[in-house]
C-alpha atoms as a PDB file:
ATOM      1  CA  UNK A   1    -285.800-103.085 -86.686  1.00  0.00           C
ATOM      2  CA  UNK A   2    -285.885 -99.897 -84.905  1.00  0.00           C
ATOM      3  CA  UNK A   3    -287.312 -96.675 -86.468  1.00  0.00           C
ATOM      4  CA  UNK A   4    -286.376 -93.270 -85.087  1.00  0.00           C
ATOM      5  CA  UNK A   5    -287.580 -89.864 -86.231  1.00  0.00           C
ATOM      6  CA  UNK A   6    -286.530 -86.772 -84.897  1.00  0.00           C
ATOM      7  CA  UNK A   7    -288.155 -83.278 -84.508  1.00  0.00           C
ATOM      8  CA  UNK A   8    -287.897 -79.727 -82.441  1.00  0.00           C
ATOM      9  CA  UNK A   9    -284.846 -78.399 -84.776  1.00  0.00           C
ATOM     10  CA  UNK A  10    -285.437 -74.471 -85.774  1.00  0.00           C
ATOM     11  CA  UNK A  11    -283.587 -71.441 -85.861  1.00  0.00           C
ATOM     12  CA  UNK A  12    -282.764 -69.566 -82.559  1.00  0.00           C
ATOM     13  CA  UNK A  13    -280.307 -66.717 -81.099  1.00  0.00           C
ATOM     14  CA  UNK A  14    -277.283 -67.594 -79.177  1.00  0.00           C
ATOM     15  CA  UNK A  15    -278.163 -67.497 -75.768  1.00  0.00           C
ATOM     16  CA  UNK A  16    -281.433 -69.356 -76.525  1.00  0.00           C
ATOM     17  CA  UNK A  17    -282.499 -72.868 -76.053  1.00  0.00           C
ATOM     18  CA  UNK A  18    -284.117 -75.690 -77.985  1.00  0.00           C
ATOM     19  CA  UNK A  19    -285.307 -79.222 -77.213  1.00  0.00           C
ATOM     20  CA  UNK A  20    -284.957 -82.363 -79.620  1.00  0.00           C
ATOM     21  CA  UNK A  21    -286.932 -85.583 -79.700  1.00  0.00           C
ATOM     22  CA  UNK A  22    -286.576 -88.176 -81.080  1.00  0.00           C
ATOM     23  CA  UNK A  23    -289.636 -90.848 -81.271  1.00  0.00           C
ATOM     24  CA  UNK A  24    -288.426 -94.454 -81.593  1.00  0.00           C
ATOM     25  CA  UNK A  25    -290.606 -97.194 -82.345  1.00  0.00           C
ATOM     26  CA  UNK A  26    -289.678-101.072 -83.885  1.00  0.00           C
ATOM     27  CA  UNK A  27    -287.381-103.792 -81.614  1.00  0.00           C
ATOM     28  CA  UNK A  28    -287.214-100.805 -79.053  1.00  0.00           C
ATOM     29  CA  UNK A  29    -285.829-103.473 -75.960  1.00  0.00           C
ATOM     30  CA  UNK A  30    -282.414-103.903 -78.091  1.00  0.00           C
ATOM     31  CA  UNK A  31    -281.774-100.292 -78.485  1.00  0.00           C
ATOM     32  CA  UNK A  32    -279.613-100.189 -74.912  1.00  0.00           C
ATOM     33  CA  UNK A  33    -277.755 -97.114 -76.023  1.00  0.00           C
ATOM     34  CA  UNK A  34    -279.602 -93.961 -77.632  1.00  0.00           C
ATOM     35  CA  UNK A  35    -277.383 -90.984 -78.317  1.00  0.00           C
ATOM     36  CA  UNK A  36    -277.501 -87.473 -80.238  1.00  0.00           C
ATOM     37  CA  UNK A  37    -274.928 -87.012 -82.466  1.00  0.00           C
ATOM     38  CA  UNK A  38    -274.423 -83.744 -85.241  1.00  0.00           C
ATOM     39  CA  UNK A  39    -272.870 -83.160 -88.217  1.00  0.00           C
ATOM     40  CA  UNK A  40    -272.071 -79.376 -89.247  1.00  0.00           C
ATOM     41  CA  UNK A  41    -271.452 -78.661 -92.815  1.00  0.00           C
ATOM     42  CA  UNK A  42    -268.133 -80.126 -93.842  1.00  0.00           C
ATOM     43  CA  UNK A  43    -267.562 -81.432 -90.679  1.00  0.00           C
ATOM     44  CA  UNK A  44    -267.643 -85.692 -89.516  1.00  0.00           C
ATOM     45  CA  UNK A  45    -270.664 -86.414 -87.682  1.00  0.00           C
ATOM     46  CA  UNK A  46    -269.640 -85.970 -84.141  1.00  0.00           C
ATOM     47  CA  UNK A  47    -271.645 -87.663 -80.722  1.00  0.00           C
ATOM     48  CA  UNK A  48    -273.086 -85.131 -78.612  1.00  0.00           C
ATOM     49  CA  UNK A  49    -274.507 -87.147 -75.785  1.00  0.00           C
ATOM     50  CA  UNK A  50    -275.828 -90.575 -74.799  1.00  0.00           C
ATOM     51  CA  UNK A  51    -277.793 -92.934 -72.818  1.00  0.00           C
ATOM     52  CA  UNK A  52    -277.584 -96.171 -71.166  1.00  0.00           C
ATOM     53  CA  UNK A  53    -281.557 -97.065 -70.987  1.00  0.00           C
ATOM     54  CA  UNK A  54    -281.344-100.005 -68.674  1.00  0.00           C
ATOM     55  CA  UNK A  55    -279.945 -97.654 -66.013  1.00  0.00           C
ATOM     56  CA  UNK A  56    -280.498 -94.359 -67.500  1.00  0.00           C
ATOM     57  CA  UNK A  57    -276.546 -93.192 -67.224  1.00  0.00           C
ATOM     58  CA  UNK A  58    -275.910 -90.188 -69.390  1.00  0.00           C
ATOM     59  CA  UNK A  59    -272.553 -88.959 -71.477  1.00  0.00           C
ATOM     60  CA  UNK A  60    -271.113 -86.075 -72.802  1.00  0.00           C
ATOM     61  CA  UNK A  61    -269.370 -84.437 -75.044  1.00  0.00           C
ATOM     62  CA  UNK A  62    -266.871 -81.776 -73.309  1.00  0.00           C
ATOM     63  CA  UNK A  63    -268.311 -79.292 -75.907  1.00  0.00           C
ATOM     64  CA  UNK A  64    -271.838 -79.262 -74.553  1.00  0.00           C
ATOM     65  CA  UNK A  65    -272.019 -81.100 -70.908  1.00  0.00           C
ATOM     66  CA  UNK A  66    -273.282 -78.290 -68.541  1.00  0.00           C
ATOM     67  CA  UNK A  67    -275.762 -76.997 -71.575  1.00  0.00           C
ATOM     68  CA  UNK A  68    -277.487 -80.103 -72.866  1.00  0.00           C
ATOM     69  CA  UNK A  69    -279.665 -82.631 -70.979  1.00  0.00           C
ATOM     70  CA  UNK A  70    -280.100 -86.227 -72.739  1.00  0.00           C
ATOM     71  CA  UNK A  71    -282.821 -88.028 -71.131  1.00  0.00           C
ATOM     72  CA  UNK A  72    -285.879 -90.157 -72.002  1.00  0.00           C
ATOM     73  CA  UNK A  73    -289.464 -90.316 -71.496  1.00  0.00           C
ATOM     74  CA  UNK A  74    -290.048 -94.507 -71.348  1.00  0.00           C
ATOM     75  CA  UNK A  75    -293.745 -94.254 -71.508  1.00  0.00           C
ATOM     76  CA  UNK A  76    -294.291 -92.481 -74.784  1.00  0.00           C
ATOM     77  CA  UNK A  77    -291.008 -94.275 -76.130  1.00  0.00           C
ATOM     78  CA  UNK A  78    -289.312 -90.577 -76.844  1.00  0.00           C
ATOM     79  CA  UNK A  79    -285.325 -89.346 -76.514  1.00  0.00           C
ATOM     80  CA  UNK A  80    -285.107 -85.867 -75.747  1.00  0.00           C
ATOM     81  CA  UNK A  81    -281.723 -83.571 -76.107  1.00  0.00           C
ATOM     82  CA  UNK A  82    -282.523 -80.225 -74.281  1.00  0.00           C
ATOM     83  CA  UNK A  83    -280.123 -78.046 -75.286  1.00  0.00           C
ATOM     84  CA  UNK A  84    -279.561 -74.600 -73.278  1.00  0.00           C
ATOM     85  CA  UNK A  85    -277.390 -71.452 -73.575  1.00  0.00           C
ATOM     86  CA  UNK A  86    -277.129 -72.318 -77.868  1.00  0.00           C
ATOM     87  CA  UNK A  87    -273.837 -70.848 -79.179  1.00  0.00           C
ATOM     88  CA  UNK A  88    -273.083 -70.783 -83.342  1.00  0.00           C
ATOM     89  CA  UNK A  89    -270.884 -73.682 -83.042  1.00  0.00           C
ATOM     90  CA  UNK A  90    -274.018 -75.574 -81.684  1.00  0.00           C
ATOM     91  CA  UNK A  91    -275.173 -74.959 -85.279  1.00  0.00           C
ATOM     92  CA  UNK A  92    -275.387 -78.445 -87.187  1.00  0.00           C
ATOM     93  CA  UNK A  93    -277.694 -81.490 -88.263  1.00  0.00           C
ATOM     94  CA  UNK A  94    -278.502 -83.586 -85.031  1.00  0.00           C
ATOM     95  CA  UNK A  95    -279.225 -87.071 -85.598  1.00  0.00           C
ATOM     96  CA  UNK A  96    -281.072 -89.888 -83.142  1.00  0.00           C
ATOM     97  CA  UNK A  97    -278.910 -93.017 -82.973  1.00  0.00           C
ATOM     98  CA  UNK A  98    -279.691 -96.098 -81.287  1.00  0.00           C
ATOM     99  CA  UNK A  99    -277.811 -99.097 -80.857  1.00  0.00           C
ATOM    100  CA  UNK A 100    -277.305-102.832 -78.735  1.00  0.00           C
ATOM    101  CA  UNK A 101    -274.073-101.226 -77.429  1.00  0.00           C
ATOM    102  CA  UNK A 102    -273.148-102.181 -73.930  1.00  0.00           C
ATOM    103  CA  UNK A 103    -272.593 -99.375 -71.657  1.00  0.00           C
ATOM    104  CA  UNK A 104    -268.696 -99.202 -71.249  1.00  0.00           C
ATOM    105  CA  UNK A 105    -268.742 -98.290 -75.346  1.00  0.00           C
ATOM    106  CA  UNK A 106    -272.187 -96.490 -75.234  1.00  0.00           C
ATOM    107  CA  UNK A 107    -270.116 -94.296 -72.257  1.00  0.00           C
ATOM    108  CA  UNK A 108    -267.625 -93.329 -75.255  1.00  0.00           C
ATOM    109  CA  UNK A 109    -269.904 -92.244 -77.825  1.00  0.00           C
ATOM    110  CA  UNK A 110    -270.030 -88.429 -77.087  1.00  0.00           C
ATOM    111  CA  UNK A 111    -266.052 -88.952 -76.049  1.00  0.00           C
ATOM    112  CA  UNK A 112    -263.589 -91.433 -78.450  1.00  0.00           C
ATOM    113  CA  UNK A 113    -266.012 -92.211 -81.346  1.00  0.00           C
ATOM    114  CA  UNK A 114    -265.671 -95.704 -80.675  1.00  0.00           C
ATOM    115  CA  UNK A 115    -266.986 -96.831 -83.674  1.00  0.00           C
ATOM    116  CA  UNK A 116    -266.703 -95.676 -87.148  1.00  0.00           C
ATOM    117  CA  UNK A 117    -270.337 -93.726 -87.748  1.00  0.00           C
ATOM    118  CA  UNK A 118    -271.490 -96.805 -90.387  1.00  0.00           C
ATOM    119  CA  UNK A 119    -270.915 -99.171 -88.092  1.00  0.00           C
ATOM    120  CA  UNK A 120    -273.840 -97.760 -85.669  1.00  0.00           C
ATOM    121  CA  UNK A 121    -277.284 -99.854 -86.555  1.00  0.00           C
ATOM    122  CA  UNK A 122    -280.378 -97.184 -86.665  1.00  0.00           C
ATOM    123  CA  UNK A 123    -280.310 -93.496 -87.371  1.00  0.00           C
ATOM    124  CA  UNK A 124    -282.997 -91.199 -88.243  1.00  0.00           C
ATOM    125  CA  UNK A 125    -282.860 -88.637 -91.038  1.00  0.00           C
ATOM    126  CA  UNK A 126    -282.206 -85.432 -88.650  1.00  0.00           C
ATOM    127  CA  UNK A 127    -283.666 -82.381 -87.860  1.00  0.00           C
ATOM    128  CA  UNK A 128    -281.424 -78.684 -88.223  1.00  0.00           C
ATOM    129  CA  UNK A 129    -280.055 -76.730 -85.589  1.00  0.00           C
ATOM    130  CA  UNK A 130    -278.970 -73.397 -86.723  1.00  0.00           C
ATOM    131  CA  UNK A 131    -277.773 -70.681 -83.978  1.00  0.00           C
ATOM    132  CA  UNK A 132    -277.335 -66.841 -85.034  1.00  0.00           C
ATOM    133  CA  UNK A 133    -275.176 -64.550 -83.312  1.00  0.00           C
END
């Protein structure tokens, strides 16, 4: 079992910046792949970005590479999503994910959606993003 809270969400201007974590804790050695994913309000739950831990490879989504910054801090078991130059459409619920994917599927989390959103084993219970223009 893996156990993953997430905090950091608030309320900022466009233009502004923000930085997630996420602290895991549980069976943290099978959790290969960590991503951020968000969900805006009537919207599917979408992956933002991801990581390969055992090599530390990051992903993207088109929508936000250049902005946000996925990486982790191994010592105090955190995932971080620092996310810079907010716009509205940044505005949504981001969730922690983690996951025994191997890399070439964790790669197309943020991309293709490789897998429908129940099928992904641990989330936490999110934290709100909201940008103003």
């Amino acid at each position: 079992q893996v156990q993953l809270l997430e905090s950091g969400g608030g309320s900022v201007q466009a233009g502004g910046s923000l930085r997630l974590s996420c602290a895991v804790s549980g069976n943290i050695r099978s959790s290969r792949c960590m991503a951020w994913f968000r969900q805006a309000p009537g919207k599917e739950r979408v992956g933002v970005a991801a990581l390969y831990t055992s090599d530390g490879s990051t992903y993207y989504a088109v929508a936000v590479k250049g902005r946000f910054t996925i990486s982790q801090d191994n010592a105090n078991n955190t995932l971080y999503l620092q996310m810079n130059s907010l716009k509205p459409e940044d505005t949504a619920r981001y969730y922690c994910m983690a996951d025994s994917l191997p890399e070439y599927i964790c790669a197309e989390v943020p991309g293709t959606a490789p897998r429908a959103i129940d099928d992904y084993k641990y989330w936490g219970q999110g934290t709100q993003v909201t940008v103003s223009s």
